[in-house]
Protein backbone atom coordinates (compact mmCIF):
# COMPACT_ATOMS: atom_id res chain seq x y z
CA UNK A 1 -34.86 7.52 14.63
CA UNK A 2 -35.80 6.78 10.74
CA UNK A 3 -37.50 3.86 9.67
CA UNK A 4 -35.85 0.62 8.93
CA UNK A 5 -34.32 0.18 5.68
CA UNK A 6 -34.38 -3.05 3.33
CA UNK A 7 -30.98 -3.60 2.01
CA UNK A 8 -32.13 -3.98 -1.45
CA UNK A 9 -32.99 -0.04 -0.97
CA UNK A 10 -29.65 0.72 -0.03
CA UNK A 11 -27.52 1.60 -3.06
CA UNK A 12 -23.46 1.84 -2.23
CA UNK A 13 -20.16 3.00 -5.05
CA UNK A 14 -17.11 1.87 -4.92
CA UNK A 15 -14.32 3.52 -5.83
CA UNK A 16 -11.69 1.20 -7.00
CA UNK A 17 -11.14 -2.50 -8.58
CA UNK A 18 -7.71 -3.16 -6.44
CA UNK A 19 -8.04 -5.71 -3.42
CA UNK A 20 -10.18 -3.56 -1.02
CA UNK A 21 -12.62 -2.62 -3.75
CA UNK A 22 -13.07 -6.38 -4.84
CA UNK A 23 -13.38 -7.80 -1.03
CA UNK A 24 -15.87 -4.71 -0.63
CA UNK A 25 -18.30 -5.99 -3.47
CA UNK A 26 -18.24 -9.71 -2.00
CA UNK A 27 -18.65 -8.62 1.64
CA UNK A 28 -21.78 -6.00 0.19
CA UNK A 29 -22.95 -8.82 -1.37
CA UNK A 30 -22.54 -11.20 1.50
CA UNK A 31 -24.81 -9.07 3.88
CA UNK A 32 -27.29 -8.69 1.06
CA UNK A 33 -26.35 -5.50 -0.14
CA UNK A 34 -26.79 -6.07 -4.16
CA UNK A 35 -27.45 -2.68 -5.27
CA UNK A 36 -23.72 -1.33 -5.49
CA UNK A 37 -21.55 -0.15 -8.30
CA UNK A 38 -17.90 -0.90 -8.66
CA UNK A 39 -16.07 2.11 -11.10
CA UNK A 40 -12.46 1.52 -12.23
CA UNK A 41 -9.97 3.65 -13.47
CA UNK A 42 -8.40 1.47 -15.70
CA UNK A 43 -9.19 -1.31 -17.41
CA UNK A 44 -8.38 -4.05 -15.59
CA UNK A 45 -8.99 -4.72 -11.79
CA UNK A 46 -6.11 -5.20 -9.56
CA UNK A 47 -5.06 -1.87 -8.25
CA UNK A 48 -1.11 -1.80 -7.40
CA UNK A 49 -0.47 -5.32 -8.90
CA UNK A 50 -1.90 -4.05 -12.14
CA UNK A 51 0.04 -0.97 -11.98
CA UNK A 52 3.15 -2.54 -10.56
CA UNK A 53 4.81 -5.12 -13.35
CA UNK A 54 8.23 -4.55 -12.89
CA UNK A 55 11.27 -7.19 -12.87
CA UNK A 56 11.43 -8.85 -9.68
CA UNK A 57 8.19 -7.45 -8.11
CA UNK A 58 6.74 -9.46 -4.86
CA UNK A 59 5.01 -8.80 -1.97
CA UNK A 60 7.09 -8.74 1.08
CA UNK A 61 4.10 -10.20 3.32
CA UNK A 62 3.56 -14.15 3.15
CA UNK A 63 1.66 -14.93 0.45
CA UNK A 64 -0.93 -17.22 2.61
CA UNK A 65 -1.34 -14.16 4.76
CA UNK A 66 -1.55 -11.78 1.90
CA UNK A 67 -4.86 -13.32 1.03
CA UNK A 68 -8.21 -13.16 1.55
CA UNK A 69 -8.82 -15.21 4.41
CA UNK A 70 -12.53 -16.54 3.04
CA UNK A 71 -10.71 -17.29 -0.32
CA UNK A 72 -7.58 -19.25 0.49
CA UNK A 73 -5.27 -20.26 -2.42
CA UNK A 74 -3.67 -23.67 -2.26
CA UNK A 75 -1.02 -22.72 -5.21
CA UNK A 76 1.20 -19.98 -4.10
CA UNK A 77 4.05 -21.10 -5.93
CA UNK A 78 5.96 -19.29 -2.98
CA UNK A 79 6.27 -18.44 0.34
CA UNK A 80 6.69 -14.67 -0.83
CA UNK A 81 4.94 -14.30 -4.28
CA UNK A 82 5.39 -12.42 -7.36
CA UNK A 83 3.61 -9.98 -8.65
CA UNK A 84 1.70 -11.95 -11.86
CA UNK A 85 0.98 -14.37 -9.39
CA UNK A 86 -1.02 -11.90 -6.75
CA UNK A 87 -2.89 -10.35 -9.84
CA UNK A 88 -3.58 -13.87 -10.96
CA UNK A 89 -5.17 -14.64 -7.81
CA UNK A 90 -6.89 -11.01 -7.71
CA UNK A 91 -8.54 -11.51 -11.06
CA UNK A 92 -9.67 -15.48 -10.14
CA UNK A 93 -11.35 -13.94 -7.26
CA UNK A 94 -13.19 -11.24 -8.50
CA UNK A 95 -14.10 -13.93 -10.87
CA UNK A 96 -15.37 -16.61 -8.78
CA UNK A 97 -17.37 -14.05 -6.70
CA UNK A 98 -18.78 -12.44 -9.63
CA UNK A 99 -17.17 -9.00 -9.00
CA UNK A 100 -15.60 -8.93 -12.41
CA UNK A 101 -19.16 -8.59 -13.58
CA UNK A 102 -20.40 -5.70 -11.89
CA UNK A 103 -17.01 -3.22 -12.68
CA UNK A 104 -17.71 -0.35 -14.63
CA UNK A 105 -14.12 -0.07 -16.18
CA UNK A 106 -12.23 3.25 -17.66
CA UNK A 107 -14.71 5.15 -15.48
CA UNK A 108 -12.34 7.50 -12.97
CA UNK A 109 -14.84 9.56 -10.90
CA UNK A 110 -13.86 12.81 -10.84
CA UNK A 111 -16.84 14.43 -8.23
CA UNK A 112 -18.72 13.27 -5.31
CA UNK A 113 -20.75 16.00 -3.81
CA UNK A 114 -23.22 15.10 -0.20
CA UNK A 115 -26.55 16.51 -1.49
CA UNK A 116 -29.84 16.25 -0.11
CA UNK A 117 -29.12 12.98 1.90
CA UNK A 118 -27.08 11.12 -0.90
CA UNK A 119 -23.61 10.95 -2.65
CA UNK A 120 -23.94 12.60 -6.20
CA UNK A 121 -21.23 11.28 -8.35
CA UNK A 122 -19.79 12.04 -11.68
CA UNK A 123 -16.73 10.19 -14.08
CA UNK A 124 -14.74 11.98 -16.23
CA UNK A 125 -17.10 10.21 -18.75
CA UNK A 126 -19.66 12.16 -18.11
CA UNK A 127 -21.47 9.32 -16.46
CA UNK A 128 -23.49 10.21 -13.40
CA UNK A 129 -24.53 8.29 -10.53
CA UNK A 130 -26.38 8.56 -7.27
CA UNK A 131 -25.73 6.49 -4.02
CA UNK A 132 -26.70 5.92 -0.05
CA UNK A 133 -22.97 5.13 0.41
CA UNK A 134 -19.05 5.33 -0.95
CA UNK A 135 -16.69 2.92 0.00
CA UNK A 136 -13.38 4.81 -1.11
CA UNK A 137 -10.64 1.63 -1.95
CA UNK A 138 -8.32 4.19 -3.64
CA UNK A 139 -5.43 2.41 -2.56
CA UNK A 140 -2.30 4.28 -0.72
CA UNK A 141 0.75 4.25 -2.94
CA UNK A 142 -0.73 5.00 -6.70
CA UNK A 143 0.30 8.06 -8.08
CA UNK A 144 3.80 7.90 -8.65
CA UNK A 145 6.28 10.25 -7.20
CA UNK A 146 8.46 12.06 -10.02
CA UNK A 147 12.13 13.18 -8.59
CA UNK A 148 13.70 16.95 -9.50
CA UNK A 149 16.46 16.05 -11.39
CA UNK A 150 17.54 18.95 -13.91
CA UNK A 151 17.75 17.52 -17.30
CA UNK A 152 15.60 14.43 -16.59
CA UNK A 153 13.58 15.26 -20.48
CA UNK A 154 16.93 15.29 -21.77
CA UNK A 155 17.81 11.88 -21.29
CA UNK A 156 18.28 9.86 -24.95
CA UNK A 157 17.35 6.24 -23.58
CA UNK A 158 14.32 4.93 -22.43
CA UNK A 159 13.27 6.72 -18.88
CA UNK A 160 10.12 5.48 -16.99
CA UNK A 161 8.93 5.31 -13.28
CA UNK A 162 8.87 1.33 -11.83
CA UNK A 163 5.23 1.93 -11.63
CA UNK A 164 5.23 2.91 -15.23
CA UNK A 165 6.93 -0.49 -16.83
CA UNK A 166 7.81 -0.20 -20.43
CA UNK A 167 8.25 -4.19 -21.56
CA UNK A 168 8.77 -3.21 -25.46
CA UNK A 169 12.13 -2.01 -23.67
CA UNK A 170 15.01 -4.58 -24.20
CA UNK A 171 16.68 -4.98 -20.96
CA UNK A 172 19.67 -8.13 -21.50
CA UNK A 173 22.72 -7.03 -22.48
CA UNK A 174 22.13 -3.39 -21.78
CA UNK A 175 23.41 -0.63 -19.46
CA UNK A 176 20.79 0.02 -16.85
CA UNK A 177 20.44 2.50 -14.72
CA UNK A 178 17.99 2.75 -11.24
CA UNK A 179 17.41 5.92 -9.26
CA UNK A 180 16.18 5.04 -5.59
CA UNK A 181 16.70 2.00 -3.53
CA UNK A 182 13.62 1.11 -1.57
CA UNK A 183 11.84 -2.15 -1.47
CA UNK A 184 11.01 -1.62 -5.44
CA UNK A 185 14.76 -0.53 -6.21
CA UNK A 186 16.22 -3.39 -4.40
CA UNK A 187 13.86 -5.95 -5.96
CA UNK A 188 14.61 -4.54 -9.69
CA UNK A 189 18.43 -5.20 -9.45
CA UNK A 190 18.43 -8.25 -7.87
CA UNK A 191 16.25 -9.22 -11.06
CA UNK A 192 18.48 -7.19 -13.47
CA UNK A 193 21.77 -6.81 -12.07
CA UNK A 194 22.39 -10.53 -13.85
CA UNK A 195 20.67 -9.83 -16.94
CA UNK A 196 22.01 -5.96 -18.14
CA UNK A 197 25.76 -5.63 -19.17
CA UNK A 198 25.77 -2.91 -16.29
CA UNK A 199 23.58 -2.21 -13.62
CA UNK A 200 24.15 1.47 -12.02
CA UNK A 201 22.11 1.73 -8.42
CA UNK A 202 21.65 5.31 -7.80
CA UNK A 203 21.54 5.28 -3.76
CA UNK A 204 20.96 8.71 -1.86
CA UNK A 205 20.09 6.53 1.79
CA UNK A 206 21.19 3.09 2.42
CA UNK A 207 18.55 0.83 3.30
CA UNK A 208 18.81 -2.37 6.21
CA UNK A 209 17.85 -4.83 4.54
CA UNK A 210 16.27 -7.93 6.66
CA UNK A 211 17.32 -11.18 5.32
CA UNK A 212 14.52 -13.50 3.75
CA UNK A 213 14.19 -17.25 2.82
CA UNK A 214 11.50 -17.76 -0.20
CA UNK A 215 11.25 -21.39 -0.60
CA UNK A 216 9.05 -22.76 -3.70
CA UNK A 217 6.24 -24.73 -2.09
CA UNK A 218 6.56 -28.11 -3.62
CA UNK A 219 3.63 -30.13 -4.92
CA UNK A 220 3.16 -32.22 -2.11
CA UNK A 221 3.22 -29.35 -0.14
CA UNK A 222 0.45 -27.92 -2.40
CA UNK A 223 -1.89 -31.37 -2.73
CA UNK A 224 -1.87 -31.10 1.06
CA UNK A 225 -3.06 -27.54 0.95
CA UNK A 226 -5.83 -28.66 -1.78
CA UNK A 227 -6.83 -31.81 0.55
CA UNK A 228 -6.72 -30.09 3.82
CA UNK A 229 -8.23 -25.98 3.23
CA UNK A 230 -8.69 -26.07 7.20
CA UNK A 231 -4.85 -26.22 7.11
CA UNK A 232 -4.49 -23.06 4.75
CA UNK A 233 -6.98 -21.20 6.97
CA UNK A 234 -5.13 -22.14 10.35
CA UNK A 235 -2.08 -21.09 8.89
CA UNK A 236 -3.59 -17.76 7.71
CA UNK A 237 -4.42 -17.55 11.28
CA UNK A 238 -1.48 -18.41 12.73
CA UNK A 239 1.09 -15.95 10.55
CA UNK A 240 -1.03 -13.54 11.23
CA UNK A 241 -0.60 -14.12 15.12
CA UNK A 242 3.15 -14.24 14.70
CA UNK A 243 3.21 -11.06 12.73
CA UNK A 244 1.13 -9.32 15.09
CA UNK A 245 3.48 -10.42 18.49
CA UNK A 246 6.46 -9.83 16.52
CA UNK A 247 7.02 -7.05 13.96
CA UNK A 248 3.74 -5.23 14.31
CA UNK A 249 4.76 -4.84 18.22
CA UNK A 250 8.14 -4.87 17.71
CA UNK A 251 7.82 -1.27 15.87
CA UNK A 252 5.95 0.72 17.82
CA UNK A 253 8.25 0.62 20.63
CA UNK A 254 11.61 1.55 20.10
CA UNK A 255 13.09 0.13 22.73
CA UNK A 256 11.56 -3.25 22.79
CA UNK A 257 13.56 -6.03 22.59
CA UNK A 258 11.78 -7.44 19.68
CA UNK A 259 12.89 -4.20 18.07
CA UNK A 260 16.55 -5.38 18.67
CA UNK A 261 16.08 -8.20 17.67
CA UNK A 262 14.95 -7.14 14.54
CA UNK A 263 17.91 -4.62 13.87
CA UNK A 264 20.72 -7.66 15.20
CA UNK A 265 18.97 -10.03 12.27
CA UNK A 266 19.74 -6.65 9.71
CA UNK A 267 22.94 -5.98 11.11
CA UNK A 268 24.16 -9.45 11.02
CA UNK A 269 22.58 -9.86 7.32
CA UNK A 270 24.85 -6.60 6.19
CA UNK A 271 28.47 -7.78 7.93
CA UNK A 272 28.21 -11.26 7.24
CA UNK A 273 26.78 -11.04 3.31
CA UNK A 274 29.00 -7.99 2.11
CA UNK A 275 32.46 -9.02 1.86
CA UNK A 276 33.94 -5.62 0.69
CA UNK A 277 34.40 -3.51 3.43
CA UNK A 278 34.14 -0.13 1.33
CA UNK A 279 30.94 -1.39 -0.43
CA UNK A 280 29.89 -2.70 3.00
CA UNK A 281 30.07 0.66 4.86
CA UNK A 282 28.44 2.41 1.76
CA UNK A 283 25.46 0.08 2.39
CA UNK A 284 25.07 1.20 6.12
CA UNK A 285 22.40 3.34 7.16
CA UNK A 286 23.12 5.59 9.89
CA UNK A 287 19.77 5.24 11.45
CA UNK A 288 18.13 2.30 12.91
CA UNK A 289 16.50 -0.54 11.43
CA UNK A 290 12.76 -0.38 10.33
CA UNK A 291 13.02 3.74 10.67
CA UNK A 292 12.39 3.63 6.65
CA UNK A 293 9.94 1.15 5.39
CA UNK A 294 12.17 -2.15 6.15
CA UNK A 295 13.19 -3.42 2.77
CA UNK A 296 13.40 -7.29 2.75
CA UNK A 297 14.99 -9.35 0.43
CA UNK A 298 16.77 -12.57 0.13
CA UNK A 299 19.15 -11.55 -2.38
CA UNK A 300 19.91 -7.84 -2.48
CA UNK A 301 23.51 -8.14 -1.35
CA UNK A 302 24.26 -10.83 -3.58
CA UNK A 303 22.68 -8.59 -6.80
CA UNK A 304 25.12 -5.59 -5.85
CA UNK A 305 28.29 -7.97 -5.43
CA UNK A 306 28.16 -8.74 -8.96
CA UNK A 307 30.39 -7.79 -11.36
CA UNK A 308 28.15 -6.59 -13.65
CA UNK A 309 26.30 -4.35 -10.70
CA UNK A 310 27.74 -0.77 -9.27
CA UNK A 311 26.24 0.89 -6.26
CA UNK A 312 26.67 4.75 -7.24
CA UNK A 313 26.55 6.84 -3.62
CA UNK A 314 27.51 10.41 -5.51
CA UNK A 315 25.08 12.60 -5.44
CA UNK A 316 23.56 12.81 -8.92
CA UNK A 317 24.03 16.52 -10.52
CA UNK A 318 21.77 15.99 -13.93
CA UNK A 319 20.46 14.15 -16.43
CA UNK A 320 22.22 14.08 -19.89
CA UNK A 321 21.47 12.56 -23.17
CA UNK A 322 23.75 10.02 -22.20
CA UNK A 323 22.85 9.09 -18.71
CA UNK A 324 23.86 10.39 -15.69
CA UNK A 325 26.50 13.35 -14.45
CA UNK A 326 27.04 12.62 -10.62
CA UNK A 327 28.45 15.55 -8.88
CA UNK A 328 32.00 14.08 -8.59
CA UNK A 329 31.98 14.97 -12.92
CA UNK A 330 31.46 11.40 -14.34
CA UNK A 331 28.82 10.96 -16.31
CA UNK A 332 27.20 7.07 -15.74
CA UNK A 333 26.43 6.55 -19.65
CA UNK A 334 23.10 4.30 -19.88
CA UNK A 335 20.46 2.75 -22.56
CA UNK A 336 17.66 2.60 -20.06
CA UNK A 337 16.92 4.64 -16.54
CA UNK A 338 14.21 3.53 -14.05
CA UNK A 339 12.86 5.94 -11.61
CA UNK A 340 12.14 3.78 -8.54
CA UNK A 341 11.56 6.95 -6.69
CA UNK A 342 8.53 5.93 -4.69
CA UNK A 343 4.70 7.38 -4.90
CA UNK A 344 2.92 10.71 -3.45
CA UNK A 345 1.86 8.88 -0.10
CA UNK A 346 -0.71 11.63 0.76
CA UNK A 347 -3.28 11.55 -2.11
CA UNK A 348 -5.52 9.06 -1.12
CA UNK A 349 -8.82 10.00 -2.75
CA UNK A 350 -7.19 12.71 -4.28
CA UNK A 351 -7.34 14.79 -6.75
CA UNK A 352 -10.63 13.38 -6.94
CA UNK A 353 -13.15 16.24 -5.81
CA UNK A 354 -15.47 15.78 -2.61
CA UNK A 355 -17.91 18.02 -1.60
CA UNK A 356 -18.92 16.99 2.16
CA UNK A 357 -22.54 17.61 4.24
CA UNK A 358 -21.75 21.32 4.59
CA UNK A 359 -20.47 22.04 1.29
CA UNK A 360 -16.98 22.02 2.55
CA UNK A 361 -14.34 20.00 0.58
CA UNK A 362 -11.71 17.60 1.55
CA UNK A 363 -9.38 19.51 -0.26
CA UNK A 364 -10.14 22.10 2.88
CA UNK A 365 -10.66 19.48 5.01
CA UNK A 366 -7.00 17.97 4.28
CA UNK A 367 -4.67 21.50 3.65
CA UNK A 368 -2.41 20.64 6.13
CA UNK A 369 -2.59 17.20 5.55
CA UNK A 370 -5.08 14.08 5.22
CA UNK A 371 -6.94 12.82 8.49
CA UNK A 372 -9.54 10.86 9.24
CA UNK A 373 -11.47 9.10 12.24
CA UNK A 374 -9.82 5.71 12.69
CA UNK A 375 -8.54 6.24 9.43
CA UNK A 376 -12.17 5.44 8.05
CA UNK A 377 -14.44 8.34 8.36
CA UNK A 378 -13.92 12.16 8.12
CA UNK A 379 -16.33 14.76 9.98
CA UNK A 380 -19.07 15.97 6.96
CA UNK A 381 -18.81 13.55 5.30
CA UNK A 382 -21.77 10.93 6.00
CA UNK A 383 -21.79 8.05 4.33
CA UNK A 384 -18.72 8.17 3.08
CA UNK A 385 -15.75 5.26 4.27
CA UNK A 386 -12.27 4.80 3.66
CA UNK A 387 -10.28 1.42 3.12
CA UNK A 388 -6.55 1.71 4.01
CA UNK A 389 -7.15 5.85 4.41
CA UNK A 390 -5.13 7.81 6.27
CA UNK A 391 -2.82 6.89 9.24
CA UNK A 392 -3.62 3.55 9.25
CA UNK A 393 -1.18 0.25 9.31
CA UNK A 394 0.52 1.01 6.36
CA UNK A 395 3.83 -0.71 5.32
CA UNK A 396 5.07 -3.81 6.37
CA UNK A 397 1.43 -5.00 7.09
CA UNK A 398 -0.51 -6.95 5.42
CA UNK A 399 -2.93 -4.75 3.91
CA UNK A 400 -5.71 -7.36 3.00
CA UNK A 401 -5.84 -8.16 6.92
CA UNK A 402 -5.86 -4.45 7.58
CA UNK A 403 -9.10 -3.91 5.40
CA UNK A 404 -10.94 -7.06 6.12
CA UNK A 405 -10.93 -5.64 9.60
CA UNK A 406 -12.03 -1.88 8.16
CA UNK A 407 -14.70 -3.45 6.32
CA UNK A 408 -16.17 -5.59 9.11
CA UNK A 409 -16.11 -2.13 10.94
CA UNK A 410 -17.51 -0.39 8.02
CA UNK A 411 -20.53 -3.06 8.04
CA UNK A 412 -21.50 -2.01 11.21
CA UNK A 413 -21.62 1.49 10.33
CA UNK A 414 -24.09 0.61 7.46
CA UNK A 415 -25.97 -1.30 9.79
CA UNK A 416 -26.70 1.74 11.57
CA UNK A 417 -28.79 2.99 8.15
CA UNK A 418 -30.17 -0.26 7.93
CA UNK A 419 -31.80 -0.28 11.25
CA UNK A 420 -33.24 3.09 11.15
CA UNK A 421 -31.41 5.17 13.72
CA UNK A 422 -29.99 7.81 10.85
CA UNK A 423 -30.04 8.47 7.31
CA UNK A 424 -26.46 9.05 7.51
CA UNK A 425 -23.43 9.33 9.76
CA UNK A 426 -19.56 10.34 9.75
CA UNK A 427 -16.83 10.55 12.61
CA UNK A 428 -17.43 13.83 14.72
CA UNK A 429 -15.03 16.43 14.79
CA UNK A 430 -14.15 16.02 18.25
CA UNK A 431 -13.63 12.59 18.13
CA UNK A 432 -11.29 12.90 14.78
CA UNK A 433 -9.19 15.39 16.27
CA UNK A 434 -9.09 13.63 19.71
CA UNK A 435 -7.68 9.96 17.71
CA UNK A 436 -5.03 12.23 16.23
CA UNK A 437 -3.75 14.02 19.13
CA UNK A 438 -3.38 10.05 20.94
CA UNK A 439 -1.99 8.55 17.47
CA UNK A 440 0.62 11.55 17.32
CA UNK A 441 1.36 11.24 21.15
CA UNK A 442 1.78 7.37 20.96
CA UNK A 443 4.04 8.12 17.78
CA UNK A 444 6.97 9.31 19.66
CA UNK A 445 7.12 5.59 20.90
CA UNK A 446 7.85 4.32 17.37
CA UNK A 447 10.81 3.40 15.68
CA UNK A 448 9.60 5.95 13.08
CA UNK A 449 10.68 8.64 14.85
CA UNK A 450 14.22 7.85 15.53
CA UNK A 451 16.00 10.14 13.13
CA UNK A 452 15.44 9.48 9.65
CA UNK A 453 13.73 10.78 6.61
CA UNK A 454 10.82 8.15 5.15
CA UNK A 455 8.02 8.63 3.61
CA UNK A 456 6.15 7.60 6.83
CA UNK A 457 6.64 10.98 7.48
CA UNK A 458 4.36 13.87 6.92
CA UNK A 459 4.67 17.78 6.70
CA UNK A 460 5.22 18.09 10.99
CA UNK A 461 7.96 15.09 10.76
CA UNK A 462 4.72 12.90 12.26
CA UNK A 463 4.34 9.13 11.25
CA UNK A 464 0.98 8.89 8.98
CA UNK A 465 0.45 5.15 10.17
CA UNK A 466 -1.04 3.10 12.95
CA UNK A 467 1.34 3.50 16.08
CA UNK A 468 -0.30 1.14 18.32
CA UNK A 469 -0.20 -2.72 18.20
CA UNK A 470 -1.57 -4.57 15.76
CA UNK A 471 -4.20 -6.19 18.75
CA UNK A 472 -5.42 -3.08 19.28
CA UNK A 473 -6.74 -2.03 15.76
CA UNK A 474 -8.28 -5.67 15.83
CA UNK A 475 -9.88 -4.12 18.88
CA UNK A 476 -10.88 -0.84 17.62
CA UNK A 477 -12.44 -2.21 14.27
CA UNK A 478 -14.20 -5.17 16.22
CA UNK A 479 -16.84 -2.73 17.49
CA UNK A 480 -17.59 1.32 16.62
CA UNK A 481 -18.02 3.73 19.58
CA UNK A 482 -21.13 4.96 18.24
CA UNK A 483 -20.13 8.06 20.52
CA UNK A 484 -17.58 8.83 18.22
CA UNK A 485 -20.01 9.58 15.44
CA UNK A 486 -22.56 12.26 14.14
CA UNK A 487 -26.14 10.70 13.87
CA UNK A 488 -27.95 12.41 10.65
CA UNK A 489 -31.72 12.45 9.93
């Protein structure tokens, strides 16, 4: 056992300005951990909702739940809201807590080697750093996924990913083409399919779509929030009970009947909202519902219904200067084509460098594929925690709950430093390897592993995600087995 450590003396990086990397600096600061550096990337804070600006982009989580529950917000405009809005309420945050004053923007760190007791780190700046403790808030879905298309440079229009907006880019009037037809697909042509002359959806996989009502919260509605912020929290509280007895459950067993229920509500949404029956069976997966990420959206099947909007199930051969050569020889001719083809799901930290206790890196540590403890903590590397890492609740979660919960976890880790029993500590290799052999065990449970292709999926055809309740990761992050970790002096 070390001596006890005043927090003051306890110096902490973060690695990212999204949502996890802003609640980490007010929950540091909250336990009276000042001494901590926030470096950012770009030059804004926000994370996904900064990269993200695409027509019709929303979360798919209710907005009172998709916040942070010690910083309610009266004015959703919403019950789902859209993307401005969420970076709005990201950037008033990080302002009101003082976070915005303590990022160290356009500073990507490129290097974080474990030496001598502490975290050496380096930007691509040059800058260099030392700390006690990284809190990784990389984010899950931010390096965007590029498809193989042969002639994709050729293309004469304007060609970005979703993730990758171009705005100087007139859209009205124009012929507009979308490649991929996920939750970021589907939202883009409901926005565009009534404002381009032609909208061409590019599907390779239909999607179920579950049906959703988004009612504008009227100003009454919103005075009452303002009056009453017990109300805002108990509702927090209480959609976040529903979701956990309903979807979160509902998913990790197959055969539930919440899980039926959930596929009837998509099934009923498909035959009762597309009236062609040729479009209609060209929009029906083959799988079951929620096997993919379930895409929700009040107004997909409307979108593709219009006149202006065709749903293109051909495989696509190449790219042309013109637009599009499917492989039945007609070439889709278009001004402007959106790749809405998704992000590399497995990067996490990546390709950032870190050099663990031992001098091994993650790289190693990760060749088959990324891991961790919990999806916190990897073995050698002390000090060193993960918000939203790998196989955690990913998806149709709401990810601010999820690391609100990692963090309180997290605290108690630090705690451990604090009070003098180690210098350092990470998840033992035992105990990492013993989490994934239950998590891929309790896997063949899920709905994930009925028979389709997602990006759920990794290299073994495994889900990366959480496949127990929703209950039981509150359990799991309420407490640490201390048992679970490697004590260093």
């Amino acid at each position: 056992m070390t001596r006890e450590v005043d927090a003051k003396d306890l110096r902490v990086v973060i690695i990212g300005a999204g949502m996890a990397g802003i609640l980490s600096a007010i929950k540091l600061e909250e336990a009276g951990i000042g001494n901590f550096s926030i470096y950012e990337k770009a030059d804004r804070l926000g994370g996904t909702w900064r990269e993200n600006t695409y027509p019709g982009i929303a979360c798919d989580v209710p907005s009172h739940l998709y916040s942070y529950s010690f910083a309610p917000n009266p004015d959703w405009s919403h019950q789902y809201s859209p993307g401005a809005e969420i970076q709005a309420y990201f950037e008033r945050v990080a302002k009101q807590f003082g976070v915005d004053e303590r990022i160290e923007f356009g500073q990507e760190i490129n290097r974080c080697a474990f030496i001598d007791g502490r975290w050496h780190i380096t930007t691509s700046a040059g800058i260099k750093d030392e700390a006690d403790f990284i809190i990784a808030a990389t984010g899950v879905l931010h390096h965007p996924s590029y498809p193989e298309i042969a002639g994709l440079e050729d293309f004469a229009g304007a060609l970005f990913h979703s993730a990758r907006w171009d705005h100087d880019v007139p859209l009205d009037g124009g012929r507009v083409g979308v490649i991929g037809n996920g939750s970021t697909g589907v939202q883009i042509t409901a926005a565009l399919a009534k404002r381009a002359s032609k909208l061409s959806l590019f599907q390779r996989t239909p999607q179920w779509v579950m049906p959703q009502e988004n009612p504008a919260y009227t100003e009454d509605e919103k005075q009452a929030f303002r009056a009453h912020p017990e109300s805002l929290r108990a509702l927090h509280e209480d959609i976040s009970n529903l979701f956990a007895a309903g979807f979160a459950n509902a998913v990790v067993d197959a055969d539930s009947e919440l899980m039926k229920g959930i596929e009837d509500q998509c099934l009923a949404n498909l035959e009762e909202n597309v009236s062609d029956p040729d479009l209609r069976e060209r929009l029906r997966p083959d799988y079951r519902a929620a096997c993919k990420r379930l895409v929700i959206s009040p107004d997909f099947y409307e979108a593709i219904q219009k006149p202006t909007a065709t749903l293109v199930t051909e495989e696509i051969e190449r790219i042309e200067p013109g637009g599009v050569r499917t492989r039945d020889g007609h070439l889709h001719e278009l001004d402007v084509l959106v790749l809405a083809t998704g992000f590399k799901a497995d990067r996490f930290v990546r390709p950032m460098e870190v050099i663990g206790r031992t001098g091994k890196r993650l790289d190693e540590a990760w060749a088959d594929r990324p891991s961790a403890y919990l999806s916190i903590s990897v073995p050698d590397l002390p000090n060193f925690f993960m918000l939203n890492g790998p196989n955690g609740p990913v998806g149709n979660f709401s990810l601010i709950e999820v690391a609100e919960l990692q963090f309180g976890y997290i605290q108690q880790l630090i705690d451990q430093v604090r009070s003098g029993e180690c210098r350092s500590l990470s998840a033992s290799a035992r105990a990492t390897e013993d989490f994934d052999a239950a998590r891929v065990e309790a896997a063949k449970k899920t709905i994930w592993t009925t028979g389709c292709r997602s990006w759920y999926l990794d290299d073994r055809g495994v889900p990366a995600t959480w496949p127990w309740t929703f209950d039981r990761f509150r359990e799991e992050m309420a407490e640490p087995d201390l048992a679970a970790y490697d004590f260093f002096d």
